[in-house]
C-alpha atoms as a PDB file:
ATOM      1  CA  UNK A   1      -5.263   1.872   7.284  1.00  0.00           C
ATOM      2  CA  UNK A   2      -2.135   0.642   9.117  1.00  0.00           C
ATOM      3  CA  UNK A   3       0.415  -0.496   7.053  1.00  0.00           C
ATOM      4  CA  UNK A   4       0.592  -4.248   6.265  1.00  0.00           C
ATOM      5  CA  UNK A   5       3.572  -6.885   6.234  1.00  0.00           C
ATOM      6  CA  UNK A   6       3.772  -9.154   3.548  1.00  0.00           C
ATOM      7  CA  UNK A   7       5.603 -11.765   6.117  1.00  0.00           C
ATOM      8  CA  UNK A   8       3.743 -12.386   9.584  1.00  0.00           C
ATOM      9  CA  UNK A   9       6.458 -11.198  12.750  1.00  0.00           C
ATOM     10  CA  UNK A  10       7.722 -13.166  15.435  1.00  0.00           C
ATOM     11  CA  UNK A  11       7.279 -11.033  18.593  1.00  0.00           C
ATOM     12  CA  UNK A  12      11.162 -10.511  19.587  1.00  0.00           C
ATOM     13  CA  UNK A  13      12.094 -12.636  22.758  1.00  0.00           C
ATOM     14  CA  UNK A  14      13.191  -9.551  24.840  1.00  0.00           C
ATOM     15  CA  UNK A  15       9.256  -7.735  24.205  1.00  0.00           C
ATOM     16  CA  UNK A  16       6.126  -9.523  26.444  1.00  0.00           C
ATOM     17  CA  UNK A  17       3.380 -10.538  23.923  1.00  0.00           C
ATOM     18  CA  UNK A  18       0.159  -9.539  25.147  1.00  0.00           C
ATOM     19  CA  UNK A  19      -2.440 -10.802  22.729  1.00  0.00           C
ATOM     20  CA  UNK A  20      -5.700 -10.662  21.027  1.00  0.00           C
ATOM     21  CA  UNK A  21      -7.807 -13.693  20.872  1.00  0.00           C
ATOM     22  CA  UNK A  22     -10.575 -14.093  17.928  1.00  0.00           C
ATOM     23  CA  UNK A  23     -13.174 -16.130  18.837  1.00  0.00           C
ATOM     24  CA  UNK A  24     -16.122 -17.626  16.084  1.00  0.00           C
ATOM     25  CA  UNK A  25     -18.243 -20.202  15.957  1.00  0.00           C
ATOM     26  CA  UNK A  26     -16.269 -22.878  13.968  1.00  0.00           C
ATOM     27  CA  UNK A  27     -13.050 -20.957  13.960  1.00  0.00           C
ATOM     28  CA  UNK A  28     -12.708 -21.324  10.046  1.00  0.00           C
ATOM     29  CA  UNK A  29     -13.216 -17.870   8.786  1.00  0.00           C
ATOM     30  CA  UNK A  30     -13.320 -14.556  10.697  1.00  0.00           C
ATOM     31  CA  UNK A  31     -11.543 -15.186  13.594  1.00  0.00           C
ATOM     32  CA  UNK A  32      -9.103 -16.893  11.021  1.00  0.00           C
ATOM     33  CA  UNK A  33      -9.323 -13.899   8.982  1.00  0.00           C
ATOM     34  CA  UNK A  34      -8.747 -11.352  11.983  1.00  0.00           C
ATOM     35  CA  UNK A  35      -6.140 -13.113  13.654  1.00  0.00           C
ATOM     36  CA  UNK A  36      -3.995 -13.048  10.535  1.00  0.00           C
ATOM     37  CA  UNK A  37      -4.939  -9.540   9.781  1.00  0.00           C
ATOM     38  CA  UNK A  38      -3.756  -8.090  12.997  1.00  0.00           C
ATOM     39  CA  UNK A  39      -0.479 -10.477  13.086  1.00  0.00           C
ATOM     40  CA  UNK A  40       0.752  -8.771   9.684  1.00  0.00           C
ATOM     41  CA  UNK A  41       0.560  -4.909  11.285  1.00  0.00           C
ATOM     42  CA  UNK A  42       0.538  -5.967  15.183  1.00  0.00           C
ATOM     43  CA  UNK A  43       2.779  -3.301  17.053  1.00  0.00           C
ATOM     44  CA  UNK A  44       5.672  -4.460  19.089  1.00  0.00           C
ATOM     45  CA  UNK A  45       4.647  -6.499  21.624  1.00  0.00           C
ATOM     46  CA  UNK A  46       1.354  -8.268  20.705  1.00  0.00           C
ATOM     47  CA  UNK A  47      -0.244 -11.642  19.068  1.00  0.00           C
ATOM     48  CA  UNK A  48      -3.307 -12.286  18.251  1.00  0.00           C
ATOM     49  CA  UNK A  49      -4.551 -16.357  18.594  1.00  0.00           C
ATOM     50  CA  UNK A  50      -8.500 -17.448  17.391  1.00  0.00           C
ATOM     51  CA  UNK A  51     -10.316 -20.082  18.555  1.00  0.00           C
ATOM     52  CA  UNK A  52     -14.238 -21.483  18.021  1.00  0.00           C
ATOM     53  CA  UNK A  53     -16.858 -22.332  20.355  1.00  0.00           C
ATOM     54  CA  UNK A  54     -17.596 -25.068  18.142  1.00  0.00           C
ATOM     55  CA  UNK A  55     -14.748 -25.535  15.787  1.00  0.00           C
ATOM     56  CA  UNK A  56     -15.004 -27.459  12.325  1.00  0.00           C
ATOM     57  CA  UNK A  57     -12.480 -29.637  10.615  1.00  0.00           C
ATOM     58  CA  UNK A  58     -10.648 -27.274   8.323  1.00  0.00           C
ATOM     59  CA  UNK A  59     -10.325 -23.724   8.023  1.00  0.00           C
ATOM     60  CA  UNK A  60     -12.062 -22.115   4.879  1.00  0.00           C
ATOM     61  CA  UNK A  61      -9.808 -22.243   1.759  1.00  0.00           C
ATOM     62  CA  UNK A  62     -11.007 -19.167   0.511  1.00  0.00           C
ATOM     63  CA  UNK A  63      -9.479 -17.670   3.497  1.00  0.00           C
ATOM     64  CA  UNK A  64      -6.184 -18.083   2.115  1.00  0.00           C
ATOM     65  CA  UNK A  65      -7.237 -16.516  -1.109  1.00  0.00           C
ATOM     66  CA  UNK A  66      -8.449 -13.470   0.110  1.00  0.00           C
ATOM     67  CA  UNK A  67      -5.393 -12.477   2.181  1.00  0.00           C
ATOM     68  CA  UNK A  68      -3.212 -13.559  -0.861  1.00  0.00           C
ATOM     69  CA  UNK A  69      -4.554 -10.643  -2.029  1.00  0.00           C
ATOM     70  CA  UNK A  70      -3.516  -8.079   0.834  1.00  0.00           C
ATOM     71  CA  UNK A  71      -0.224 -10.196   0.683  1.00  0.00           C
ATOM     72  CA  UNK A  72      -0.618 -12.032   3.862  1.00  0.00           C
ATOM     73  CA  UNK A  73       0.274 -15.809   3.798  1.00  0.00           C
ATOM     74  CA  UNK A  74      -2.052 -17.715   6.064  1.00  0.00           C
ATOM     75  CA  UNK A  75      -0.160 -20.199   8.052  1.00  0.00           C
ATOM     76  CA  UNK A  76      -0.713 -23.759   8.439  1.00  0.00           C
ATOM     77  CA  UNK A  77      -3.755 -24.430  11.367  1.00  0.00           C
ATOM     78  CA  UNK A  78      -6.242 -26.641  12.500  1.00  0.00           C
ATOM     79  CA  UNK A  79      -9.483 -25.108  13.936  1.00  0.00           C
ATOM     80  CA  UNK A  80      -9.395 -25.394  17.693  1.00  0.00           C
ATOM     81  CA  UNK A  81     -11.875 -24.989  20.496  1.00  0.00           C
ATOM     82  CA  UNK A  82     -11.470 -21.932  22.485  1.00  0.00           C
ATOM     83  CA  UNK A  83     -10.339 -23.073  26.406  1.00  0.00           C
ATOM     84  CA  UNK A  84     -10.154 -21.085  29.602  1.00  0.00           C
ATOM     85  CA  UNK A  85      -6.411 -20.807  29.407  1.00  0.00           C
ATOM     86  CA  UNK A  86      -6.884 -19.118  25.889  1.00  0.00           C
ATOM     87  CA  UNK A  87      -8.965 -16.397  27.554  1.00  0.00           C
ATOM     88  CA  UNK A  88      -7.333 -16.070  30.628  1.00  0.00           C
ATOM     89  CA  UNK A  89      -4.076 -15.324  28.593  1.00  0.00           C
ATOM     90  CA  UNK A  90      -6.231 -13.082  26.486  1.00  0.00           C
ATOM     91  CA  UNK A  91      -5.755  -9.141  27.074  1.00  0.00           C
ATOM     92  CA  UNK A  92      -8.921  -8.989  24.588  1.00  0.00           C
ATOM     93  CA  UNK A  93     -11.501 -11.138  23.615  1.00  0.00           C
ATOM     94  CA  UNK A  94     -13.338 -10.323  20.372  1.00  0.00           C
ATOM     95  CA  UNK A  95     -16.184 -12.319  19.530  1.00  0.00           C
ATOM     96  CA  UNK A  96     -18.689 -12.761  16.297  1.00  0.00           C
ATOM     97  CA  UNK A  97     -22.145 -13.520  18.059  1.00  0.00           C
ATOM     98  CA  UNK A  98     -20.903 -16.272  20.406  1.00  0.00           C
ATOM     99  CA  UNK A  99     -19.590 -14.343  23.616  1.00  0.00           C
ATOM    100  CA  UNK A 100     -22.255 -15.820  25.992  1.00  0.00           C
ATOM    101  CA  UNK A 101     -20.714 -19.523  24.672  1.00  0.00           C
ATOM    102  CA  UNK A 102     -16.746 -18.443  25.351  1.00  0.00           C
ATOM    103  CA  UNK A 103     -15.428 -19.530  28.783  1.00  0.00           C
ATOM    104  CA  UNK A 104     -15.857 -17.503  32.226  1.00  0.00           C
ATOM    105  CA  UNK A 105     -13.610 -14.490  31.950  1.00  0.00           C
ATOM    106  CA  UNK A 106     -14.501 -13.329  28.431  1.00  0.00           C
ATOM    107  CA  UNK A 107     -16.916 -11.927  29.042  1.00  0.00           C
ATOM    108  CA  UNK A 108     -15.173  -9.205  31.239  1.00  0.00           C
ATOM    109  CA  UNK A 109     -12.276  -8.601  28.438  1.00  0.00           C
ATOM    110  CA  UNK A 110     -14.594  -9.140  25.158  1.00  0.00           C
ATOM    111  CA  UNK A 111     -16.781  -7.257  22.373  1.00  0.00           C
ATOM    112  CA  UNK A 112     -18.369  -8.292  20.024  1.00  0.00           C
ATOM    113  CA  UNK A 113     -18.304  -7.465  16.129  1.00  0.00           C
ATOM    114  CA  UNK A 114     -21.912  -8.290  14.549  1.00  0.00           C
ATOM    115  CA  UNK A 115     -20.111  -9.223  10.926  1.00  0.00           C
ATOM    116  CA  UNK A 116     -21.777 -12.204   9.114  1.00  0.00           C
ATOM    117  CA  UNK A 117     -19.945 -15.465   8.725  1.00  0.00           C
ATOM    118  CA  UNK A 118     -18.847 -16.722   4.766  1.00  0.00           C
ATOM    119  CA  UNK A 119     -21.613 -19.022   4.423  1.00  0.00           C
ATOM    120  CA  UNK A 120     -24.129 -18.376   1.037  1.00  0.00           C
ATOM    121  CA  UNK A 121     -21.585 -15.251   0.010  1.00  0.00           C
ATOM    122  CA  UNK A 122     -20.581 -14.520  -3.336  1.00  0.00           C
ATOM    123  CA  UNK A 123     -16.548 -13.957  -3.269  1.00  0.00           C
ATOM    124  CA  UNK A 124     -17.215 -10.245  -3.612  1.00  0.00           C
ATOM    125  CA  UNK A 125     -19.112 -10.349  -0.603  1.00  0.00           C
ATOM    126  CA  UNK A 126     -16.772 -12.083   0.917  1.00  0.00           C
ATOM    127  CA  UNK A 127     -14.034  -9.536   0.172  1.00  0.00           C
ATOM    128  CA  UNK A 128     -16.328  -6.828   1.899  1.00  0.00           C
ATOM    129  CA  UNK A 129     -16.168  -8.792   5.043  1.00  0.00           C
ATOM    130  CA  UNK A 130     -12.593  -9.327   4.799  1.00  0.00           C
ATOM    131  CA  UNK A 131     -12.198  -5.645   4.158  1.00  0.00           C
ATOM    132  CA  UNK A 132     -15.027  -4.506   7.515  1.00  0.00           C
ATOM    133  CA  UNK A 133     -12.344  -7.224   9.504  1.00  0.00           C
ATOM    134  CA  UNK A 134      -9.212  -5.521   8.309  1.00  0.00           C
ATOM    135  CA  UNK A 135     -10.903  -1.920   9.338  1.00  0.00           C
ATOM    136  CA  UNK A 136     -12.074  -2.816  12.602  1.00  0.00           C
ATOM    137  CA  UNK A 137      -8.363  -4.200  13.150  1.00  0.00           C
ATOM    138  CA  UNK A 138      -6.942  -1.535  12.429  1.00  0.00           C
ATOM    139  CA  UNK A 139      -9.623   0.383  15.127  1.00  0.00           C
ATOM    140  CA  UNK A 140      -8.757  -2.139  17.847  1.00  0.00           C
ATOM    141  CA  UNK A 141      -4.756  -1.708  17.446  1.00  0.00           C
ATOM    142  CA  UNK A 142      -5.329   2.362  17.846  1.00  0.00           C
ATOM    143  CA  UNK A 143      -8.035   1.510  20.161  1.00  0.00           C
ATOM    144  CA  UNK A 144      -6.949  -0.682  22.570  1.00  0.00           C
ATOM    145  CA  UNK A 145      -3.227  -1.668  21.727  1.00  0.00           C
ATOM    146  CA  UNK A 146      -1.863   1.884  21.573  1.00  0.00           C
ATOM    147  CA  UNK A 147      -3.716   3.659  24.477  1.00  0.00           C
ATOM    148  CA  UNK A 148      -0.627   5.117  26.445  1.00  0.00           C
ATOM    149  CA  UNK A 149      -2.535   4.376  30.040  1.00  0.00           C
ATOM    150  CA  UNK A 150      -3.100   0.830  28.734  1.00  0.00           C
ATOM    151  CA  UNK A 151      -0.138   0.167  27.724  1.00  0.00           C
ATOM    152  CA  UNK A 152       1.076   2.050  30.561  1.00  0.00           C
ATOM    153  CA  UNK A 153       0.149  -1.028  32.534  1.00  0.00           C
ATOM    154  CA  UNK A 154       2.937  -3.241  30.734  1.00  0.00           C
ATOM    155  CA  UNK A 155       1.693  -3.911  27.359  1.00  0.00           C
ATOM    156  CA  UNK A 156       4.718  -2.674  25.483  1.00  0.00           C
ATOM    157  CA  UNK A 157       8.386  -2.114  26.220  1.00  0.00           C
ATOM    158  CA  UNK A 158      10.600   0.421  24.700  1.00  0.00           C
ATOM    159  CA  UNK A 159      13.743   2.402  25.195  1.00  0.00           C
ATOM    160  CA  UNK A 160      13.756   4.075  28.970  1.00  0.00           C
ATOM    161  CA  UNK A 161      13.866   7.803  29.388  1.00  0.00           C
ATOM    162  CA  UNK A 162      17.130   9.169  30.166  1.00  0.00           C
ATOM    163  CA  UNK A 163      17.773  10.962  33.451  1.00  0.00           C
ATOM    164  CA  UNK A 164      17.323  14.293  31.801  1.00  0.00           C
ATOM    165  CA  UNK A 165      14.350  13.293  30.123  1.00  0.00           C
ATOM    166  CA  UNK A 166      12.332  12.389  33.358  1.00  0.00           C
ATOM    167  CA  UNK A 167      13.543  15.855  34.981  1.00  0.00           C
ATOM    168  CA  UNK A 168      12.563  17.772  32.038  1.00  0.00           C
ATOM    169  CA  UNK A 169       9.193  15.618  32.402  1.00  0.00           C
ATOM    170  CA  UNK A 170       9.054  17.025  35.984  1.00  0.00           C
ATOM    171  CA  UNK A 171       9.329  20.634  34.912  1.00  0.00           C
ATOM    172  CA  UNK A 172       6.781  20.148  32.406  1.00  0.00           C
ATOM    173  CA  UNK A 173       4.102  19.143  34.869  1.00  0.00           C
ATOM    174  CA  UNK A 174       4.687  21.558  37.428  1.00  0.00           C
ATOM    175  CA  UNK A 175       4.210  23.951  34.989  1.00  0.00           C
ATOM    176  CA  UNK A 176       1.063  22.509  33.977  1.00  0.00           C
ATOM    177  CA  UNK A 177      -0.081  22.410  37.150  1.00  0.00           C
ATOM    178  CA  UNK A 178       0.859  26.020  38.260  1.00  0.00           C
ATOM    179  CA  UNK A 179      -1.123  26.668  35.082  1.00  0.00           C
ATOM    180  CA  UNK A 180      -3.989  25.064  36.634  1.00  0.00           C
ATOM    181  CA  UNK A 181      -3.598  22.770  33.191  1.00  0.00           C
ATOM    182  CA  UNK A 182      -3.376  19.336  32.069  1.00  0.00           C
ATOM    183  CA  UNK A 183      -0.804  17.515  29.854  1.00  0.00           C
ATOM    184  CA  UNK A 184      -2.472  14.736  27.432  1.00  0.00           C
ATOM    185  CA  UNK A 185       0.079  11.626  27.419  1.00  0.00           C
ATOM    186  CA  UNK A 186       1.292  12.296  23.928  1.00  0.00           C
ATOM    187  CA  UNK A 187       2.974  15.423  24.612  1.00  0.00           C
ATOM    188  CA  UNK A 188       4.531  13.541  27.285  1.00  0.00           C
ATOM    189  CA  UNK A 189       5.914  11.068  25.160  1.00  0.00           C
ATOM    190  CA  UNK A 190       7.090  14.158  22.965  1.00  0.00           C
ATOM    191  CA  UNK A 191       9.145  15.478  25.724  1.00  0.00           C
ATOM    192  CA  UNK A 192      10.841  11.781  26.331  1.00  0.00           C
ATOM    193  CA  UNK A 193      11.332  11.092  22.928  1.00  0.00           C
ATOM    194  CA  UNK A 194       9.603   7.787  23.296  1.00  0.00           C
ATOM    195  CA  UNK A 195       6.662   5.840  21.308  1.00  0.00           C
ATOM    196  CA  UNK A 196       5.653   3.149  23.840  1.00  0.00           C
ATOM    197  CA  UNK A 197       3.811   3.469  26.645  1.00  0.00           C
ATOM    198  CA  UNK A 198       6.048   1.362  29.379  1.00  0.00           C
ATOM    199  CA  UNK A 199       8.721   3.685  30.033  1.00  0.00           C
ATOM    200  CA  UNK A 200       6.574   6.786  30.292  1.00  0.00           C
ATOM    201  CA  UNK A 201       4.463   5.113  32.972  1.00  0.00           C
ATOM    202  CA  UNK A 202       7.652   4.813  34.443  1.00  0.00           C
ATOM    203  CA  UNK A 203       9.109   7.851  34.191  1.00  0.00           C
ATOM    204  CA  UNK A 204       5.688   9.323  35.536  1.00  0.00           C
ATOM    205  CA  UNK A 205       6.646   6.912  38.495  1.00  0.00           C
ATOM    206  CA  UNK A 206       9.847   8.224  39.524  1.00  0.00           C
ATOM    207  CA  UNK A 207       8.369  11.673  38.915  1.00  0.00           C
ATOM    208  CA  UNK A 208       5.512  11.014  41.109  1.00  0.00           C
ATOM    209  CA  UNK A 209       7.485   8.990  43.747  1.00  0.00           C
ATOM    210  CA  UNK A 210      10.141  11.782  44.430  1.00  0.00           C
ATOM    211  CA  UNK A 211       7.259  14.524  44.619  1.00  0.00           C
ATOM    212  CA  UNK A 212       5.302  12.416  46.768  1.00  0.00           C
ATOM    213  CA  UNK A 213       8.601  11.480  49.093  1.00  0.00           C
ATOM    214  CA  UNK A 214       8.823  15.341  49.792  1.00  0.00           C
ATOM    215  CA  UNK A 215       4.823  15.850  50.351  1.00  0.00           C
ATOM    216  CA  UNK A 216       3.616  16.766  47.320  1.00  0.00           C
ATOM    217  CA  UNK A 217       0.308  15.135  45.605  1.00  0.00           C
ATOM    218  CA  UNK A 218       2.068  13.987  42.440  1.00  0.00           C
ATOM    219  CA  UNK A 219       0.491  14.271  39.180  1.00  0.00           C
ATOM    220  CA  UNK A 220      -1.218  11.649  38.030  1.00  0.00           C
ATOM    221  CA  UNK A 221      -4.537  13.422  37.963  1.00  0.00           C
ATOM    222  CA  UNK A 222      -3.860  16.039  35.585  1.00  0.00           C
ATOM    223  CA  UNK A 223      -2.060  13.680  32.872  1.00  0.00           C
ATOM    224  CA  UNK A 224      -5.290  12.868  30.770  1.00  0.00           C
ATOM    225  CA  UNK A 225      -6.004  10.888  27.219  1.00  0.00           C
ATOM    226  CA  UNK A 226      -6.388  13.587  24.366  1.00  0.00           C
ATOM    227  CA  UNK A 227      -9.556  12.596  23.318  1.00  0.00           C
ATOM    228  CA  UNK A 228     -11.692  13.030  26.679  1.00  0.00           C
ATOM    229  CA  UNK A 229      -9.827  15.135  29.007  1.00  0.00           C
ATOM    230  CA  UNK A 230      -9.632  12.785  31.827  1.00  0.00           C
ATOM    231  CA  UNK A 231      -7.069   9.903  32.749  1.00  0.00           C
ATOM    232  CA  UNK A 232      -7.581   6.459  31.302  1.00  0.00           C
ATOM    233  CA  UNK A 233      -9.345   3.964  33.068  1.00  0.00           C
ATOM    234  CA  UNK A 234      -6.010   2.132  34.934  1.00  0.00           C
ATOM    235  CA  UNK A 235      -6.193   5.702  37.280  1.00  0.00           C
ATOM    236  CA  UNK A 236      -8.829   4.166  39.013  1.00  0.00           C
ATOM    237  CA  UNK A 237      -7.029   0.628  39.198  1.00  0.00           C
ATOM    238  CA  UNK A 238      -4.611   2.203  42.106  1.00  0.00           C
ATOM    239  CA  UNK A 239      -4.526   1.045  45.363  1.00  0.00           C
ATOM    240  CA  UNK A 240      -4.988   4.284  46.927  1.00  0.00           C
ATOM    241  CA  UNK A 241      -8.387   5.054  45.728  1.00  0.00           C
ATOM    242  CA  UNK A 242     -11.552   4.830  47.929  1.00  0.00           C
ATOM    243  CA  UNK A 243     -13.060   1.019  47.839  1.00  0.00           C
ATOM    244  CA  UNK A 244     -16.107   2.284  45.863  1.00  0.00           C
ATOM    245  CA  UNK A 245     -14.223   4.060  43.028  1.00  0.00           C
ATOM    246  CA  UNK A 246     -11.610   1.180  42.876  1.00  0.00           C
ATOM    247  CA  UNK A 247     -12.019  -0.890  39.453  1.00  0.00           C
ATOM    248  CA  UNK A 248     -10.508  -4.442  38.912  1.00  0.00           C
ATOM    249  CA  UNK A 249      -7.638  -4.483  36.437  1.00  0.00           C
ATOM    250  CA  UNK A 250      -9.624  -6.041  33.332  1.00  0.00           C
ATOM    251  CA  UNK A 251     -11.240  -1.945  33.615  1.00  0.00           C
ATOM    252  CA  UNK A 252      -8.532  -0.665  33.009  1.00  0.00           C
ATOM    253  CA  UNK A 253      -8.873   0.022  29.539  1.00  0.00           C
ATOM    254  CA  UNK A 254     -12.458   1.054  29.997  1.00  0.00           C
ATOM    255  CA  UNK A 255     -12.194   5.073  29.048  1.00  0.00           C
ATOM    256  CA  UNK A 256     -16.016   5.955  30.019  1.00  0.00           C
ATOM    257  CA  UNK A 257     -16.074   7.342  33.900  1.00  0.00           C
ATOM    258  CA  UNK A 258     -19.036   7.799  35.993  1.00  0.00           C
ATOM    259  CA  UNK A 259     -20.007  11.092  37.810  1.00  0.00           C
ATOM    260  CA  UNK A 260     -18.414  10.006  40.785  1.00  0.00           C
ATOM    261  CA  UNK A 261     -14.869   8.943  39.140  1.00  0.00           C
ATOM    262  CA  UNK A 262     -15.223  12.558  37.133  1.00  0.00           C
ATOM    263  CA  UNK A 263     -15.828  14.427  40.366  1.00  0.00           C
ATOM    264  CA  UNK A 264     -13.267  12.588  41.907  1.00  0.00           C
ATOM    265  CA  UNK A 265     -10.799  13.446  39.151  1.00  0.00           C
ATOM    266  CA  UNK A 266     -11.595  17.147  39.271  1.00  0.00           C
ATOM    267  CA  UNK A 267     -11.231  17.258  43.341  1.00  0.00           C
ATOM    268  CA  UNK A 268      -7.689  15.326  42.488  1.00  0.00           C
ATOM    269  CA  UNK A 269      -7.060  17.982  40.001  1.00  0.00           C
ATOM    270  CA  UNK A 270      -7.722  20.941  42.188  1.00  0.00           C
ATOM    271  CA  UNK A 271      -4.975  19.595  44.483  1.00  0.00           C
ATOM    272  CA  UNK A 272      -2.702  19.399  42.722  1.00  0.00           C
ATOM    273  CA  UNK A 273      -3.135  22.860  41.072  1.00  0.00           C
ATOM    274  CA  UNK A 274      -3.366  24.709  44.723  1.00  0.00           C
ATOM    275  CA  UNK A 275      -0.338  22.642  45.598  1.00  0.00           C
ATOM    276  CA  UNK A 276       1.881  23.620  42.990  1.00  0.00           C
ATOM    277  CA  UNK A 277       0.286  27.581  42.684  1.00  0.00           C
ATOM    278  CA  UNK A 278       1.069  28.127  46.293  1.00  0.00           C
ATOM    279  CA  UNK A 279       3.613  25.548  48.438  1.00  0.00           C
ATOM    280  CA  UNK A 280       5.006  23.686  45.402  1.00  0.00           C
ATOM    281  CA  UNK A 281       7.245  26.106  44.195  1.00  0.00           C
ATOM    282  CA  UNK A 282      10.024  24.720  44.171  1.00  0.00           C
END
């Protein structure tokens, strides 16, 4: 699990918050429930908010009693009814069975987690929902929150790479590519001496630019997630990209590719490899 604060964070004023939003029915128990959970072990740089399609008076007491236990202190709120401007602000929208109720845009930026709500449970039961929540937090913040090419978009700021870090990053990929290789974006971050994803994107953007400037493809095509081998989903948010293979932003955390974004990758890759085995030696 991901380690838990006894005191909820402020987001400090000089990081963006990007946020979650945690929408129920009556916004009194799981969106209550999640929305405190992933405020006391949110990484730099992210909030989440909960709302209800329908919301109810009070929030449920025994919410407060349950994350007593964890050590979270639930802060003062009122249930409130989820609005456009919640989910327009929203980078994600996590539901519990209502997502065809939540305002136009959710439904692009949402999932939905099929957990049952705290009405007829015994306290244990309850406990084992709180418990499922605090799991599926935890799955969302290494999910979604800490993808380097999503967070690569913005999401979180951190220290910038030093001069000699981004020209040691530009050694490292041309030797990946003479080695017809790619280079995952945590090894990246390993050669910058960096945890967020903001100033590698940069870094990968002065890299890029400079190559580019002097006719060279750049590299974005061979720096891939870990887990699939292929970029992340904003690759195919660029400008440059055919119409058809173009995706809106609110993709951009979307890891599955089609056949024709694969192919398209692997054509990308090739080019750069020839480029760098033959021409782009220096």
């Amino acid at each position: 699990m991901l380690p838990q604060q006894s005191i909820n964070p402020s987001p400090s004023p000089s990081v963006p918050t990007n946020t979650i939003l945690f929408v129920c029915v009556e916004n009194t128990f799981r969106s209550v429930m999640s929305e405190e959970l992933f405020n006391a072990k949110a990484p730099p740089g992210w909030r989440a908010e909960s709302a209800g399609v329908s919301p109810a008076a009070a929030v449920n007491p025994v919410v407060r009693e349950l994350l007593l236990e964890l050590g979270i202190s639930l802060t003062d709120r009122t249930p409130r009814v989820v609005t456009p401007d919640l989910v327009a602000r929203a980078s994600r929208v996590v539901t519990f069975g209502c997502l065809d109720r939540c305002p136009i845009g959710a439904e692009s930026k949402g999932e939905d987690w099929p957990l049952p709500g705290s009405t007829g449970r015994t306290f244990e039961q309850l406990r084992e929902i709180r418990d499922e929540l605090s799991r599926r937090v935890d799955d969302l913040i290494k999910r979604y929150c800490l993808q380097p090419e999503h967070i690569a978009g913005g999401r979180l700021e951190g220290k910038r790479a030093s001069a000699a870090g981004i020209e040691e990053l530009r050694r490292e990929l041309i030797k990946a590519a003479r080695a017809r290789a790619t280079v995952n974006y945590g090894q990246l971050m390993k050669i910058l001496e960096i945890s967020r994803g903001r100033p590698l994107f940069e870094a990968i953007v002065e890299v890029d630019k400079a190559e580019v400037a002097r006719g060279a493809p750049g590299f974005a095509a061979i720096i891939v997630r870990k887990d699939t081998g292929f970029p992340g989903g904003g690759f195919f948010c660029g400008d440059d990209l055919p119409p058809s293979l173009r995706r809106p932003f609110e993709r951009a955390s979307d890891s599955k590719l089609s056949a024709a974004e694969m192919n398209y990758v692997k054509d990308a890759q090739r080019n750069i490899w020839d480029y760098y085995s033959t021409v782009g030696q220096t």
